[in-house]
N, C-alpha and C. Protein backbone atom coordinates (compact mmCIF):
# COMPACT_ATOMS: atom_id res chain seq x y z
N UNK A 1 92.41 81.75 104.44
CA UNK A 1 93.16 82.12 105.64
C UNK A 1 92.39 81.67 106.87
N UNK A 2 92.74 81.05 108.20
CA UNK A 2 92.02 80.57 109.24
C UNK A 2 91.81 81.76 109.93
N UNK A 3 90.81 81.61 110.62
CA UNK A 3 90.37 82.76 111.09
C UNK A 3 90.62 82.51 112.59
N UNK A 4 90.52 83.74 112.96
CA UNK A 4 90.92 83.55 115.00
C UNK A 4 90.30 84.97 115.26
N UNK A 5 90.01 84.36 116.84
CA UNK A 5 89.54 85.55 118.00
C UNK A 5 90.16 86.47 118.11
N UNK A 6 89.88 87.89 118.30
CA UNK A 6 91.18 88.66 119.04
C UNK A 6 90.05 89.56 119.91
N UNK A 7 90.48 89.37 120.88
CA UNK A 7 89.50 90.24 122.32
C UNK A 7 87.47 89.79 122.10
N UNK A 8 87.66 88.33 121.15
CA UNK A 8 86.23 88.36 121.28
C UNK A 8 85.45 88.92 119.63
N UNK A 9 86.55 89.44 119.27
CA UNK A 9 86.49 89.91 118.03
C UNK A 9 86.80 88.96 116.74
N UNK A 10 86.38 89.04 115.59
CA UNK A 10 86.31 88.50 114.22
C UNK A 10 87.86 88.55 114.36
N UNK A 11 88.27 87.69 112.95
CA UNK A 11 89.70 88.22 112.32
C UNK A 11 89.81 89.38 112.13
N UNK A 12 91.35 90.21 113.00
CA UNK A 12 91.35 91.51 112.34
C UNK A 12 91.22 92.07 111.14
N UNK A 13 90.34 92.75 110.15
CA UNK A 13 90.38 93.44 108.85
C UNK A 13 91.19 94.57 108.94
N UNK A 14 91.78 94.91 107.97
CA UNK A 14 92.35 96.22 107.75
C UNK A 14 93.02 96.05 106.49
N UNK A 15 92.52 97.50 106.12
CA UNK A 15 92.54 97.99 104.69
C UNK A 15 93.88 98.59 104.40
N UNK A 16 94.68 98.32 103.04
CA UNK A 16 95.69 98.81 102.82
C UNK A 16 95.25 100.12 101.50
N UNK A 17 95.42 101.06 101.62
CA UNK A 17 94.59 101.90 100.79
C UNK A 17 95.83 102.52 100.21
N UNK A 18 95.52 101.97 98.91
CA UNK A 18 96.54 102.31 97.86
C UNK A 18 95.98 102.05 96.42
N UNK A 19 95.99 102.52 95.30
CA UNK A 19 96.12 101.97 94.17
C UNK A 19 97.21 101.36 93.47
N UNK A 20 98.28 101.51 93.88
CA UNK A 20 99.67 101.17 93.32
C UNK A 20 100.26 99.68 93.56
N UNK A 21 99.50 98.51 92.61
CA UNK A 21 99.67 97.51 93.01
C UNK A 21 101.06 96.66 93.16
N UNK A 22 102.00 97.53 92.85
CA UNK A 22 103.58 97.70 93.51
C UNK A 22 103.99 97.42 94.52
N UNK A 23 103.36 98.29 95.27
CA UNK A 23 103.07 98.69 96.63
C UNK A 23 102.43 97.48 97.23
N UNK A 24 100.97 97.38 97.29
CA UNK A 24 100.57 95.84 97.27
C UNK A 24 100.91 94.56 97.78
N UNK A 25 101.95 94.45 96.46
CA UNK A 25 102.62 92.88 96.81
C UNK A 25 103.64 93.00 97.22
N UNK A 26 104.27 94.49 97.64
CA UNK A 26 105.57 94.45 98.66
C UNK A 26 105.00 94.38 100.08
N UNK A 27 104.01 94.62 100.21
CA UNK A 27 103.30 94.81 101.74
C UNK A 27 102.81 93.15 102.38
N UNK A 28 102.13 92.51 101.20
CA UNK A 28 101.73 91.02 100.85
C UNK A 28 102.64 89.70 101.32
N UNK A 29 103.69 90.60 100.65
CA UNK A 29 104.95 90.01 100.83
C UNK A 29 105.73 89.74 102.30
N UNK A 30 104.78 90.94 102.93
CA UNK A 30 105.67 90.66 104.76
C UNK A 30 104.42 90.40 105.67
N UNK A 31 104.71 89.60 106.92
CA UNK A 31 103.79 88.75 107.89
C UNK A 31 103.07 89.90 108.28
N UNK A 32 101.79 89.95 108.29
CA UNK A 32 100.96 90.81 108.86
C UNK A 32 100.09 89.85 110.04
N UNK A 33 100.69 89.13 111.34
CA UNK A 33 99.97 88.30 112.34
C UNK A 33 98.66 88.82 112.51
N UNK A 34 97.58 88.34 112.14
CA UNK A 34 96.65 88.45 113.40
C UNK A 34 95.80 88.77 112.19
N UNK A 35 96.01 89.51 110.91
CA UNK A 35 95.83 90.37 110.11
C UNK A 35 95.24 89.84 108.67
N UNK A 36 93.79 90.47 108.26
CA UNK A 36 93.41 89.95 107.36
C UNK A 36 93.79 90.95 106.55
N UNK A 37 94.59 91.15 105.32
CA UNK A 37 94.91 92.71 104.46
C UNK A 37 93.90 92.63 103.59
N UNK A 38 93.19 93.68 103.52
CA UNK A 38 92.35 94.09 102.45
C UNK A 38 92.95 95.01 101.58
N UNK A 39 92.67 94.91 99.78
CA UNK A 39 93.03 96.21 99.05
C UNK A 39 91.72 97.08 98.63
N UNK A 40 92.10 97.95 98.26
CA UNK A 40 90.97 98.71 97.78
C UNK A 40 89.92 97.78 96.63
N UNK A 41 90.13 97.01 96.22
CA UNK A 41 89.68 96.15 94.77
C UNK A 41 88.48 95.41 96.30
N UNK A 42 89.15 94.49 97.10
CA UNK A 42 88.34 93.76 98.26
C UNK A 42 87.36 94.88 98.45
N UNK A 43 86.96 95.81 98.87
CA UNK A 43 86.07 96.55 98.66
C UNK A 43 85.38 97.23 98.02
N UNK A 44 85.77 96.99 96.73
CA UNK A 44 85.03 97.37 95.59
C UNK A 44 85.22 99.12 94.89
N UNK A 45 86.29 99.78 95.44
CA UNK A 45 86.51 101.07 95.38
C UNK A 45 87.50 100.80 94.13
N UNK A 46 87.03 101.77 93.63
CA UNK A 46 87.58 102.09 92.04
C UNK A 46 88.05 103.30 91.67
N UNK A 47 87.92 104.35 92.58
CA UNK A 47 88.18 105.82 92.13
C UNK A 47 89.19 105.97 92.31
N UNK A 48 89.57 107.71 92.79
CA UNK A 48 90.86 107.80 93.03
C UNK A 48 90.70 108.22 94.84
N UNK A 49 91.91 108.44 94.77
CA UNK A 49 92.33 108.85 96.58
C UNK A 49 92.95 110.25 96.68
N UNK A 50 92.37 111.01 97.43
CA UNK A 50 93.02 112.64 97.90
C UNK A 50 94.30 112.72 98.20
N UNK A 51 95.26 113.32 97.37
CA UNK A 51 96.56 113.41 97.86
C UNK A 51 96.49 114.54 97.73
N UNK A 52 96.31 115.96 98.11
CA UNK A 52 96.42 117.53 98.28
C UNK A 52 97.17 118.17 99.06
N UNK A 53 97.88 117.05 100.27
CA UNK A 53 98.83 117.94 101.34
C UNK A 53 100.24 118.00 100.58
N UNK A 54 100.95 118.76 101.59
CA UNK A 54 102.32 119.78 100.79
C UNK A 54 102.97 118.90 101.95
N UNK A 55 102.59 117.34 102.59
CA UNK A 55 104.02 116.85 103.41
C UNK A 55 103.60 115.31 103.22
N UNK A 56 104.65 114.49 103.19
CA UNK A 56 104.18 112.78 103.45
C UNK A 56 103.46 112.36 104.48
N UNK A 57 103.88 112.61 105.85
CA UNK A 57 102.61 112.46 106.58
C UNK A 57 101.32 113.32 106.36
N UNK A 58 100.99 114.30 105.71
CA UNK A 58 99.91 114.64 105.68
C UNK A 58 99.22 113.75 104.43
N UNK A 59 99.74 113.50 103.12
CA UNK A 59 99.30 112.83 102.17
C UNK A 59 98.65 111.54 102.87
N UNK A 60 99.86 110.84 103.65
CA UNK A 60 99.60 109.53 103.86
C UNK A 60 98.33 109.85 105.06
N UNK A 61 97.91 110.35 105.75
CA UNK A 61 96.99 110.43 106.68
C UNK A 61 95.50 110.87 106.15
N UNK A 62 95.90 111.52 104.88
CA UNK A 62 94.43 112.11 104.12
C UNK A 62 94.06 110.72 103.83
N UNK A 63 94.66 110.14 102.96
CA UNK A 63 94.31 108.65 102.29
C UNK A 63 93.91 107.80 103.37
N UNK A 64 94.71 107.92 104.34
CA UNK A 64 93.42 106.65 105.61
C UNK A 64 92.15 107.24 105.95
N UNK A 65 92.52 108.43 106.01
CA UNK A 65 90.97 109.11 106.74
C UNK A 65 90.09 108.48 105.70
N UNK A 66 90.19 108.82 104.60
CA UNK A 66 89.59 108.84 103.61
C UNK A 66 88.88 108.07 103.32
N UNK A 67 89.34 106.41 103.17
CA UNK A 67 89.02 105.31 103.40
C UNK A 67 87.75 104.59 104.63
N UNK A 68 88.74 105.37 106.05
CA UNK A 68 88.07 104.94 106.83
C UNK A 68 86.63 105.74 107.08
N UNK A 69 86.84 107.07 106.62
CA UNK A 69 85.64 107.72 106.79
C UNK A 69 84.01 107.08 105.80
N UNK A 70 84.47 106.01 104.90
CA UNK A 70 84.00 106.08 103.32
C UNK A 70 83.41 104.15 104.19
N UNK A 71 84.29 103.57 104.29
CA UNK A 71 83.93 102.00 104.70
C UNK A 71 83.91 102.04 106.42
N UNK A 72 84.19 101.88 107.12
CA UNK A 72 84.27 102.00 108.94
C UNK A 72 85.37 101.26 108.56
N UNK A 73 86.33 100.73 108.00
CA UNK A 73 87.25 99.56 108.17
C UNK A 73 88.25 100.46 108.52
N UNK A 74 89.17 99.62 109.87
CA UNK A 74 90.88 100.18 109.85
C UNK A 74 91.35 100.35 108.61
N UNK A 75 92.04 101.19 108.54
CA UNK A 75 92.80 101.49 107.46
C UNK A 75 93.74 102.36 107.63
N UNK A 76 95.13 101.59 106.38
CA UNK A 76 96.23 102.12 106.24
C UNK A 76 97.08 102.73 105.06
N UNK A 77 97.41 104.07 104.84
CA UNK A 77 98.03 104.38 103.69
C UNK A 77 99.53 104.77 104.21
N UNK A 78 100.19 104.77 103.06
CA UNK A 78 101.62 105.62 103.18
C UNK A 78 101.71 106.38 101.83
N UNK A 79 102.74 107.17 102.14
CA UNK A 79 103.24 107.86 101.20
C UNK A 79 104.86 108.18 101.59
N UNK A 80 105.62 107.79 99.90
CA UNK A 80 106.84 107.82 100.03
C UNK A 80 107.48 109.06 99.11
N UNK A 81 108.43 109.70 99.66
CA UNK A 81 109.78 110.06 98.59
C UNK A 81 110.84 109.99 98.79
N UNK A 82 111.31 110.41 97.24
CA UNK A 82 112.96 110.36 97.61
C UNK A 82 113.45 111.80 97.67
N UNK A 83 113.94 111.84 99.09
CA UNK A 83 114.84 112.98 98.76
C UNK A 83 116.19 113.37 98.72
N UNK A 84 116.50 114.64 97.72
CA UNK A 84 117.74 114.51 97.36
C UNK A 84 118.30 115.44 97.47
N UNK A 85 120.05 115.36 98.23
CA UNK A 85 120.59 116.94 98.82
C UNK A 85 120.31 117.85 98.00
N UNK A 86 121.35 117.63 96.64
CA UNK A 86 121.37 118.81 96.06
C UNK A 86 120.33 118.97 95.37
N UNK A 87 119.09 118.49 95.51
CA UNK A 87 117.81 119.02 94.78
C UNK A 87 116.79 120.05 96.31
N UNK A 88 117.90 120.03 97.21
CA UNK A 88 117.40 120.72 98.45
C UNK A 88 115.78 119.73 98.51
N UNK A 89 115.84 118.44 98.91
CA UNK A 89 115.01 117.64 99.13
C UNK A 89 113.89 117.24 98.20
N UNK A 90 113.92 117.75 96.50
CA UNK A 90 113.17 117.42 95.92
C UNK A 90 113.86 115.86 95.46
N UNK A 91 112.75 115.23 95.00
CA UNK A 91 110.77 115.27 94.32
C UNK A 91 110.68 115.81 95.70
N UNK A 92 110.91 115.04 97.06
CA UNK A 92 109.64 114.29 98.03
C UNK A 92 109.03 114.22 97.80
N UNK A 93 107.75 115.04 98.23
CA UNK A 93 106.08 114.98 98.43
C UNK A 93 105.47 114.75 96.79
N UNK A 94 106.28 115.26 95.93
CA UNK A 94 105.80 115.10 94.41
C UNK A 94 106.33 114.27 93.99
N UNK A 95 107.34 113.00 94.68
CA UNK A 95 107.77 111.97 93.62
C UNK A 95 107.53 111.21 93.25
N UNK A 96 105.97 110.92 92.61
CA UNK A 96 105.23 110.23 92.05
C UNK A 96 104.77 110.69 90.71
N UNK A 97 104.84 112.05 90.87
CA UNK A 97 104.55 113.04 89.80
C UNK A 97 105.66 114.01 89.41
N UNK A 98 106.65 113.94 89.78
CA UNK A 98 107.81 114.75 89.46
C UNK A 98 107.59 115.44 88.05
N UNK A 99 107.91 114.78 87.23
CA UNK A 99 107.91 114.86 85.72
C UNK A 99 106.77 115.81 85.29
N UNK A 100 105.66 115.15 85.86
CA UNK A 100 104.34 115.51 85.68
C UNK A 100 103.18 115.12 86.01
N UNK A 101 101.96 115.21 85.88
CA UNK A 101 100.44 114.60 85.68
C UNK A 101 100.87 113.56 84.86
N UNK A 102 100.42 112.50 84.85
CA UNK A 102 100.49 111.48 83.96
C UNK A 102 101.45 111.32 83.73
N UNK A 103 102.76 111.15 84.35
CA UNK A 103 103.84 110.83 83.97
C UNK A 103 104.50 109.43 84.25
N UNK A 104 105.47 108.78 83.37
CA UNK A 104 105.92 107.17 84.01
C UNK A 104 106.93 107.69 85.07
N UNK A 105 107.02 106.21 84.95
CA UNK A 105 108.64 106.08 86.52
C UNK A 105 110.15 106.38 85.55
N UNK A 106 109.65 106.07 84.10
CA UNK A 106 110.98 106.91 83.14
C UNK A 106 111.21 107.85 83.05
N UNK A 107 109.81 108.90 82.99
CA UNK A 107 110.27 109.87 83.00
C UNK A 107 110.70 110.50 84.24
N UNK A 108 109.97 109.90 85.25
CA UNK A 108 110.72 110.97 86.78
C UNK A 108 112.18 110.59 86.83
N UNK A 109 112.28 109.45 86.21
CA UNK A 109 114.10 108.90 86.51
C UNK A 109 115.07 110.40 85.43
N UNK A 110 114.86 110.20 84.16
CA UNK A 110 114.98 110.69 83.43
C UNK A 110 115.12 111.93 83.85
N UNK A 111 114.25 112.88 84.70
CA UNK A 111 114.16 114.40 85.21
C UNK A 111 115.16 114.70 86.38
N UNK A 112 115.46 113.24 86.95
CA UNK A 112 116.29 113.49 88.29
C UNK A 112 117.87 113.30 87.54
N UNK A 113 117.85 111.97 86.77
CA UNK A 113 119.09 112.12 86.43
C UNK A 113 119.88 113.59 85.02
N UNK A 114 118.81 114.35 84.76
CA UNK A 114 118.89 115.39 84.05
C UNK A 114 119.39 116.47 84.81
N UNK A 115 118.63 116.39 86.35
CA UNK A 115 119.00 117.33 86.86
C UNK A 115 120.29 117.23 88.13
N UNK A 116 120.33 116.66 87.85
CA UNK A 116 122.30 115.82 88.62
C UNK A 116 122.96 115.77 87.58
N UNK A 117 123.07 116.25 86.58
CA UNK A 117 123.90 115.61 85.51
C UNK A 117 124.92 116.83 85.81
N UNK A 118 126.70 116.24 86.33
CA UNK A 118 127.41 117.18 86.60
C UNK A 118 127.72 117.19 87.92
N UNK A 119 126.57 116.96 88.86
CA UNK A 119 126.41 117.22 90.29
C UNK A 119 127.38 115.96 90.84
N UNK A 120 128.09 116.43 91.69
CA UNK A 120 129.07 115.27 92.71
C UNK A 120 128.05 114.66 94.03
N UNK A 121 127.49 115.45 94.28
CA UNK A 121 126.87 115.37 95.96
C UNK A 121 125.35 114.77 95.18
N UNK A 122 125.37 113.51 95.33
CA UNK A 122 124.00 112.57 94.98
C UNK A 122 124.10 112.03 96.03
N UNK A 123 123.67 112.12 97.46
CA UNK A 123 123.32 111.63 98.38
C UNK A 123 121.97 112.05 98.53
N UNK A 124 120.96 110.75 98.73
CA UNK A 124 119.83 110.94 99.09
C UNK A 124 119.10 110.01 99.85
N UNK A 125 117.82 110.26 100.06
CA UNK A 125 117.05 109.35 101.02
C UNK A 125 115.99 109.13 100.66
N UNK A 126 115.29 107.46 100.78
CA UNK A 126 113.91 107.53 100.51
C UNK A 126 113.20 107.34 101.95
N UNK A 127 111.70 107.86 101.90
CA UNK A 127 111.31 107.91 103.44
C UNK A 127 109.85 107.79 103.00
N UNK A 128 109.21 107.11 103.99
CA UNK A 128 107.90 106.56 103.74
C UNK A 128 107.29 106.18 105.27
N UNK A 129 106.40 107.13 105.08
CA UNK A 129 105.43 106.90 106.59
C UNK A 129 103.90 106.64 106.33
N UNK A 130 103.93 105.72 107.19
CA UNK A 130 102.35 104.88 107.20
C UNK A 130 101.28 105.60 108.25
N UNK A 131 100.44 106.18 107.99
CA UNK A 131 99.17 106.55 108.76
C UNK A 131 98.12 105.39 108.85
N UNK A 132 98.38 104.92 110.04
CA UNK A 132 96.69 103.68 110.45
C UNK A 132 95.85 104.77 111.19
N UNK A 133 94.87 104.30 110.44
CA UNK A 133 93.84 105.44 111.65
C UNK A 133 92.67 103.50 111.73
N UNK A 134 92.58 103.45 113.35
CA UNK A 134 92.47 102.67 113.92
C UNK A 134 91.40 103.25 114.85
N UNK A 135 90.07 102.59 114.76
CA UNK A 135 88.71 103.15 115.65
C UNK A 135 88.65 104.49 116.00
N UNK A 136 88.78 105.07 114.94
CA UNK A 136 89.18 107.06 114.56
C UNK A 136 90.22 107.37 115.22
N UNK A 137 91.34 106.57 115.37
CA UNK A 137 92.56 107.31 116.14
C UNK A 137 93.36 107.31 115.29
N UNK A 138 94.54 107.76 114.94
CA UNK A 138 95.85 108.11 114.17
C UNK A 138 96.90 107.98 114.74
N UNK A 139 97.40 107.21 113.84
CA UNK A 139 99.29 106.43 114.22
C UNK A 139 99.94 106.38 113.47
N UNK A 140 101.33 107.12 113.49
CA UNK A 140 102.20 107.43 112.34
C UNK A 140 103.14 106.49 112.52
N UNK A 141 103.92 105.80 111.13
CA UNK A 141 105.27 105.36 111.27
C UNK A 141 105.99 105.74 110.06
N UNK A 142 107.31 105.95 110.27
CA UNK A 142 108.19 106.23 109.91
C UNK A 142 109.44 105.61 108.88
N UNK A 143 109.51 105.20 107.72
CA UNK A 143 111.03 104.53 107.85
C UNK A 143 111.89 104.82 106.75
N UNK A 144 112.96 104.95 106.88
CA UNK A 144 114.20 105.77 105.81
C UNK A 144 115.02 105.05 105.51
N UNK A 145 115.85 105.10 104.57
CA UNK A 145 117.18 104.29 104.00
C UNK A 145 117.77 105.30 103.25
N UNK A 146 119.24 105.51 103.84
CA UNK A 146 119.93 106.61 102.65
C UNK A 146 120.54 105.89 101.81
N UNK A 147 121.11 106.76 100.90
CA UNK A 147 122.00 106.11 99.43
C UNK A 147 122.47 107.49 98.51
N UNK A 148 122.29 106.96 97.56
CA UNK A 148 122.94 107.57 96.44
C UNK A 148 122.38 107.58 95.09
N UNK A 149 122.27 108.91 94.18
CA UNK A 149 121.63 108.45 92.83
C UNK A 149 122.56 108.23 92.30
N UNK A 150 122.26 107.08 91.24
CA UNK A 150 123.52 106.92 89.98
C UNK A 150 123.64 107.80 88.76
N UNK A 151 124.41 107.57 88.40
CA UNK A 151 124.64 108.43 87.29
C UNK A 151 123.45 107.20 85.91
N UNK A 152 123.18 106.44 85.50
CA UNK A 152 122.68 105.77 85.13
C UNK A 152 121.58 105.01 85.34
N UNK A 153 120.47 104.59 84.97
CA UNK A 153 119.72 103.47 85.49
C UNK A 153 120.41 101.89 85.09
N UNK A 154 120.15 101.71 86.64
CA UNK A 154 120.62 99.84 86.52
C UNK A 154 119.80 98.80 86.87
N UNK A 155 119.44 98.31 86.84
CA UNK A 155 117.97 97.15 87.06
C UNK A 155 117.06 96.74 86.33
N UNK A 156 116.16 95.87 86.35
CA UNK A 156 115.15 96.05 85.79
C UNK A 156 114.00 95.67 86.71
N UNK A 157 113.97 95.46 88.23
CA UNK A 157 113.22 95.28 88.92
C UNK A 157 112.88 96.45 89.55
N UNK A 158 111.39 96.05 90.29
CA UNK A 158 111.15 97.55 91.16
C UNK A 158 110.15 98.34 90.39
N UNK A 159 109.97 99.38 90.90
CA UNK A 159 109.35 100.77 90.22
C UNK A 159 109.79 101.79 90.64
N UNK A 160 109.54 102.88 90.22
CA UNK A 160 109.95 104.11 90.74
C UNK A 160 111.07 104.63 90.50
N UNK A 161 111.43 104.84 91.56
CA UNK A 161 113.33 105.60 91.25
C UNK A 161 114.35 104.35 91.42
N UNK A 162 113.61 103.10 91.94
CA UNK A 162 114.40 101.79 92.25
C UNK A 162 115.74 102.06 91.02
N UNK A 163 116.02 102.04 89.79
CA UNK A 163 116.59 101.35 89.19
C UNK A 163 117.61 102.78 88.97
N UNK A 164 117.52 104.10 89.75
CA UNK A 164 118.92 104.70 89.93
C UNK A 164 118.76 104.73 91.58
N UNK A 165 118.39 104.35 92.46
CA UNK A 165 118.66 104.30 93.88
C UNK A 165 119.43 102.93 94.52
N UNK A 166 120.80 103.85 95.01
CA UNK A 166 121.76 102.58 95.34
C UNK A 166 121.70 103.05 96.64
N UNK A 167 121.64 101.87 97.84
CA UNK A 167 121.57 102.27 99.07
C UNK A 167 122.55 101.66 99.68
N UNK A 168 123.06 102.81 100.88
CA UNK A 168 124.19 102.55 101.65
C UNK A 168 124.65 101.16 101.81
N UNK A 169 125.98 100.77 101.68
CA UNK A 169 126.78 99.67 102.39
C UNK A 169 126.26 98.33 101.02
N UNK A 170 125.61 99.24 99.75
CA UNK A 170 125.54 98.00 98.58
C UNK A 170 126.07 98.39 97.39
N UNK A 171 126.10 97.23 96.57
CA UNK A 171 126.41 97.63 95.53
C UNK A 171 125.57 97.19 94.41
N UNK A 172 124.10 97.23 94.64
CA UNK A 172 123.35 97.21 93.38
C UNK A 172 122.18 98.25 93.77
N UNK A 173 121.17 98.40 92.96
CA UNK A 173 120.59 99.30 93.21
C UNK A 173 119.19 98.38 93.86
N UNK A 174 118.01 99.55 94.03
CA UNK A 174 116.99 98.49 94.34
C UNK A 174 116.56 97.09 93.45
N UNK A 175 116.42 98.03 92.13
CA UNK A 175 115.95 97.34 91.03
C UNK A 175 116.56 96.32 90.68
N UNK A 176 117.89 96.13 91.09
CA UNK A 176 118.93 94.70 90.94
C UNK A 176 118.70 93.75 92.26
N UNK A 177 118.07 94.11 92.67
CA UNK A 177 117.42 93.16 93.94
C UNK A 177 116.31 92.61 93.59
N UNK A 178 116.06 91.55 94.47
CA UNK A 178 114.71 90.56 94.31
C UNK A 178 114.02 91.29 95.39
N UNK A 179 112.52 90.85 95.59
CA UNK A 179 111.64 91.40 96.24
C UNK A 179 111.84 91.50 97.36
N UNK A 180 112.47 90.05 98.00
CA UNK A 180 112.60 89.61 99.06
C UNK A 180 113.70 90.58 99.56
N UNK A 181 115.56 90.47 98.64
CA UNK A 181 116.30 90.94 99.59
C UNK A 181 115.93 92.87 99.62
N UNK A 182 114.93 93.81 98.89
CA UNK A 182 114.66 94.99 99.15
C UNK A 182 113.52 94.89 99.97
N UNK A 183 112.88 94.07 100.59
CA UNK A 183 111.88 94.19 101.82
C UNK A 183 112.60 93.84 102.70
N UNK A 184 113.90 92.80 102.91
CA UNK A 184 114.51 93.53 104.08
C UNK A 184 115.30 94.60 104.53
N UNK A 185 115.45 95.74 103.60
CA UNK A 185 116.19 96.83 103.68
C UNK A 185 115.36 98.20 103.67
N UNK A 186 114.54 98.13 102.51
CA UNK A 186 113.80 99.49 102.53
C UNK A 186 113.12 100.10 103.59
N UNK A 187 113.11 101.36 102.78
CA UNK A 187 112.18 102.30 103.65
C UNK A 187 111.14 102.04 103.91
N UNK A 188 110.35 101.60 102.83
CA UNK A 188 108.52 100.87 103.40
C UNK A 188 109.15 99.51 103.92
N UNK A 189 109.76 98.59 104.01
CA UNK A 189 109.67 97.68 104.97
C UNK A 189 110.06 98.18 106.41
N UNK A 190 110.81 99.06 106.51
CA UNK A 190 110.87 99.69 107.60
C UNK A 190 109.69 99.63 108.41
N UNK A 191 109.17 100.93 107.85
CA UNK A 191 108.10 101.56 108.41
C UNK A 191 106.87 100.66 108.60
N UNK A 192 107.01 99.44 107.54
CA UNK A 192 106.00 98.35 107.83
C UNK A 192 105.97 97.33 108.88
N UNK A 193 107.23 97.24 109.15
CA UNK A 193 107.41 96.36 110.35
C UNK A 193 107.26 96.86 112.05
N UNK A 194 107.55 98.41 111.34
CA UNK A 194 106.95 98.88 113.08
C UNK A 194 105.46 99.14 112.82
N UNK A 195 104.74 99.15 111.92
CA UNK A 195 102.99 99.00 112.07
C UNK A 195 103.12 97.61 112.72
N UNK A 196 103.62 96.26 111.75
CA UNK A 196 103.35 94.93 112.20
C UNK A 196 103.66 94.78 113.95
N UNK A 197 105.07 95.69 114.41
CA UNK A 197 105.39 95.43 115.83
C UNK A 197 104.17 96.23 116.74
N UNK A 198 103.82 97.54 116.02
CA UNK A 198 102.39 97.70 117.19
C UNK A 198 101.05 96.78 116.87
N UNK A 199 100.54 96.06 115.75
CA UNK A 199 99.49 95.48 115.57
C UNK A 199 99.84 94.29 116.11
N UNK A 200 100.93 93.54 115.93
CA UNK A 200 101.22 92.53 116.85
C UNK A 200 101.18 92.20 118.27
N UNK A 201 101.73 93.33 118.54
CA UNK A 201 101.46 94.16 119.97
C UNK A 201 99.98 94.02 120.33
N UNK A 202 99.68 94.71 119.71
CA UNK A 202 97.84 95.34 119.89
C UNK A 202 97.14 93.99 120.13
N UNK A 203 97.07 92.87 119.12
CA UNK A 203 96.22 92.00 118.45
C UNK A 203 96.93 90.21 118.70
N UNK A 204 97.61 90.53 119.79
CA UNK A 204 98.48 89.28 120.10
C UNK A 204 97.55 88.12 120.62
């Protein structure tokens, strides 16, 4: 990657702090200007990451601190769920673990569509906010997409709840999408493009 000035400064670094290499190459996947992305592997971190708060922005803000407190590097985490009416907003904050400790993305599918089975009102939302904590400061973003669970899984792309989450104004689910056309719709591309519009901003 060529490297450039910014205020006198190296190429910007900043850390994407995640283990979920899912996640990763959907982030990889969109222009980060100015921006060198580091993963946790680029720094040699192998453990795990603190997720203990009871909200998405708090999860996602433990995991940057965390990072940044551990390397000095900017750094950025998110944390996503889906939530769903008639589960009165469950997974959210647990929909990584729904099912359980150690559980796949089959079985959380499997637990949601178990527990809709019958239910008319499958309207839901996935939402995913990014915490940069940037020279010890903290900056939240935000981004959502509503839809609908299916009665079935359809796809075979994606992870997660992708392959029963059909979102508004379509007719396939995530998982029947290519990478490309669900990074221009989702919730983490959302929320990723307003980090990119303030770092762009910032680092122009």
């Amino acid at each position: 990657m060529k490297e450039s000035t910014v205020d006198n400064k190296e190429f910007t670094k900043l850390v994407f702090a995640t283990n979920n290499k899912h996640k990763l190459e959907e982030i990889r996947n969109l222009a980060l200007l100015h921006i060198q992305l580091l993963s946790l592997q680029d720094l040699g971190f192998t453990g795990d990451i603190p997720e203990e708060q009871d909200t998405l922005e708090g999860n996602a803000s433990q995991k940057a601190w965390f990072i940044y407190d551990r390397y000095g590097i900017n750094c950025f985490a998110d944390d996503t769920g889906l939530e769903i009416d008639a589960l009165h907003g469950e997974p959210g904050v647990f929909s990584a673990r729904y099912a359980g400790e150690n559980c796949s993305f089959e079985d959380n599918m499997k637990k949601v569509l178990l527990a809709l089975e019958g239910v008319e009102n499958r309207k839901a939302r996935f939402r995913t906010v990014i915490a940069l904590v940037e020279d010890a400061k903290l900056t939240t973003f935000q981004g959502e997409i509503t839809g609908v669970i299916t009665r079935t899984k359809q796809g075979l792309r994606g992870f997660g709840y992708d392959a029963v989450f059909l979102p508004d104004g379509f007719n396939r689910t995530f998982a029947e999408m290519d990478l490309s056309e669900k990074n221009r719709i989702s919730h983490r591309a959302i929320a990723v493009q307003k980090l990119i519009d303030y770092l762009t901003i910032r680092y122009k």
